[in-house]
Protein backbone atom coordinates (compact mmCIF):
# COMPACT_ATOMS: atom_id res chain seq x y z
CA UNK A 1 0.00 0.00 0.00
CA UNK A 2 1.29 3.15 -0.61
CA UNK A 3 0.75 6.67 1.17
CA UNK A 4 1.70 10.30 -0.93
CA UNK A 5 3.73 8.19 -3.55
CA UNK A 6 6.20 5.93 -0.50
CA UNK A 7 5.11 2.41 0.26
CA UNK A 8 3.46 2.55 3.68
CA UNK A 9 5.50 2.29 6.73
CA UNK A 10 8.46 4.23 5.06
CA UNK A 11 10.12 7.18 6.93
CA UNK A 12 8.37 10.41 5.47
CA UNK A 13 11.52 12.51 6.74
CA UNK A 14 14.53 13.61 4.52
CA UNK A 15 17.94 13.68 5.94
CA UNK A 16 20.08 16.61 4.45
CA UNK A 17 23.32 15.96 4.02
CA UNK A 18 26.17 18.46 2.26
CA UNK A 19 28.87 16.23 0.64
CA UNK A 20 31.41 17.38 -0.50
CA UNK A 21 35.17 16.69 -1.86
CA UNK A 22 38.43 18.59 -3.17
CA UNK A 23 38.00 21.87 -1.12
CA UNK A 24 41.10 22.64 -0.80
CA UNK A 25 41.33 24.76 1.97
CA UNK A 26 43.76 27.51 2.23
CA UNK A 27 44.64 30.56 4.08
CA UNK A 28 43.65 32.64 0.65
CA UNK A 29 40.53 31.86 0.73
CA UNK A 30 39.86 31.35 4.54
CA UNK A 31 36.96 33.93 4.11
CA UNK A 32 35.52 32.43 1.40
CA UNK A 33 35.32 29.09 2.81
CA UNK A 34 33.74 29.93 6.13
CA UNK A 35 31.10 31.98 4.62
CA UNK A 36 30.50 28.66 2.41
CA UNK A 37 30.33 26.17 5.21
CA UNK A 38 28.48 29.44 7.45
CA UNK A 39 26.01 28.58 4.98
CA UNK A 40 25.10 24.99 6.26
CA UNK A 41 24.35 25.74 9.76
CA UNK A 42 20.34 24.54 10.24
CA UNK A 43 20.03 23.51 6.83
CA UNK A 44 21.91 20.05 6.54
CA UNK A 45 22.26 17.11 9.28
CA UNK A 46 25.50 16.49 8.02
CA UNK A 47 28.37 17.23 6.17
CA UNK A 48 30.67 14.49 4.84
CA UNK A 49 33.95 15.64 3.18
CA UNK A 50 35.45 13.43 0.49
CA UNK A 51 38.87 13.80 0.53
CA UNK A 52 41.68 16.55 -0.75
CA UNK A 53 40.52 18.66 2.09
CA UNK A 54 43.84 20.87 1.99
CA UNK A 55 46.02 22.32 -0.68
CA UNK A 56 49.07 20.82 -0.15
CA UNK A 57 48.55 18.89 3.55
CA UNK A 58 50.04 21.49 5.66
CA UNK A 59 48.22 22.36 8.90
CA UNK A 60 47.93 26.18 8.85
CA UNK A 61 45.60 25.35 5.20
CA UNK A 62 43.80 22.49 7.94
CA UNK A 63 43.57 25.07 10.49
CA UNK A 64 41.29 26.58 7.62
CA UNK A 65 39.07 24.05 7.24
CA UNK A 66 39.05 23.62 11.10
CA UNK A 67 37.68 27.05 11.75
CA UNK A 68 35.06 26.89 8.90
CA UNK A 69 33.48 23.55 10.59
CA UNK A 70 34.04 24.04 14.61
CA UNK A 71 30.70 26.27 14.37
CA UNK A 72 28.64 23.88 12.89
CA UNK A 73 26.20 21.23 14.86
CA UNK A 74 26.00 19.13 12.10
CA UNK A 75 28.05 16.54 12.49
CA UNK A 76 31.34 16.88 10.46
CA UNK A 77 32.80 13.42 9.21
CA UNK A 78 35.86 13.41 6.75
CA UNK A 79 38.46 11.24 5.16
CA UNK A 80 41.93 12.91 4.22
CA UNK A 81 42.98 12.61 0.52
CA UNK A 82 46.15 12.66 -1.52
CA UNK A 83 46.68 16.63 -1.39
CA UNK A 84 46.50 15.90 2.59
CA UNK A 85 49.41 14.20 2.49
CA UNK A 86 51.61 16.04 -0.22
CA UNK A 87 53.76 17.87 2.47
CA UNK A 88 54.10 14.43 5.01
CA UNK A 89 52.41 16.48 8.01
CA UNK A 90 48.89 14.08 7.30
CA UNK A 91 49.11 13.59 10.82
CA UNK A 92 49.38 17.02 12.16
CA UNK A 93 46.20 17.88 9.48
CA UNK A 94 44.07 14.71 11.10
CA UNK A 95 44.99 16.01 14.85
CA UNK A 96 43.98 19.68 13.71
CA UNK A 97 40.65 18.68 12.38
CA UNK A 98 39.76 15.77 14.95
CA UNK A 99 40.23 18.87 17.60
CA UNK A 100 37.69 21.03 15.71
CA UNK A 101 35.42 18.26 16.03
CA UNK A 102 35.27 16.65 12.68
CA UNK A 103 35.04 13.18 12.85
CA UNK A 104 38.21 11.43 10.66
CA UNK A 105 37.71 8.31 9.06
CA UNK A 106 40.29 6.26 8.19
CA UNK A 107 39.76 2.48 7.16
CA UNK A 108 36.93 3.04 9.15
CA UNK A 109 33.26 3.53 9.76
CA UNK A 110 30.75 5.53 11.96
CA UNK A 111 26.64 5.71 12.56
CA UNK A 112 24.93 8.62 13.68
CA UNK A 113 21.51 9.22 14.49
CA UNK A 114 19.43 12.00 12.75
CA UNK A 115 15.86 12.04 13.67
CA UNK A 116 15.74 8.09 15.04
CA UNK A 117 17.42 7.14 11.82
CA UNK A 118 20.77 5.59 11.64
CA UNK A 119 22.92 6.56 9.01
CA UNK A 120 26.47 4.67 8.69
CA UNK A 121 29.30 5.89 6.89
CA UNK A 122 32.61 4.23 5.74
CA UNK A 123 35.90 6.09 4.86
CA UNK A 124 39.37 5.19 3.50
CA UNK A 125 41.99 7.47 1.88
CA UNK A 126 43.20 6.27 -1.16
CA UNK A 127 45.17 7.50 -4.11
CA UNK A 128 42.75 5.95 -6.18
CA UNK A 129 39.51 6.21 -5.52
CA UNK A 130 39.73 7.52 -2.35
């Protein structure tokens, strides 16, 4: 049986989530990028970030993205990409996000719940496909 166009019994919410990937955060374009992720806040219930979240993988350009997310109450859930770890400081990029409160994934998974629903995700950097 269906009700408005869903089979009955199916959740009539929508979860909102902002995905996104190759930002590339930098300190030229710090205000740019937290008036873009000011945006968000009360629209979406999430924001995933796919990957090349830095120019080059140096932690002032993660300090960037850090500042742009730590006023959000969405949850925040990323995986690092190849441009994270151009520089070799991937570490010092994961520790600067993690402390802004974005969640890092890393070969890894995590479930939140929006609303009563669970929603899982899964991360892994790659160079390919990652």
């Amino acid at each position: 049986m269906e009700t408005n166009g869903r089979p009955q019994g199916e959740p009539t919410e929508t979860i909102r989530i902002a995905a996104a990937g190759d930002v590339h955060c930098r300190e030229s374009h710090r205000d740019e990028t937290i008036a873009a992720f000011a945006k968000l806040e009360g629209k979406v219930d999430m924001v995933l970030l796919a990957g090349d979240l830095t120019t080059c993988g140096e932690p002032a350009e993660a300090q960037v993205l850090a500042d742009a997310c730590q006023p959000l109450t969405a949850p925040v859930i990323a995986v690092l990409g190849n441009h994270d770890w151009h520089v070799g400081r991937a570490d010092e990029v994961n520790a600067i996000l993690e402390d802004a409160g974005i969640e890092m994934l890393e070969r890894s998974s995590t479930i939140h719940q929006i609303r009563g629903h669970e929603v899982g995700i899964a991360g892994a950097k790659g160079f390919v496909g990652g």
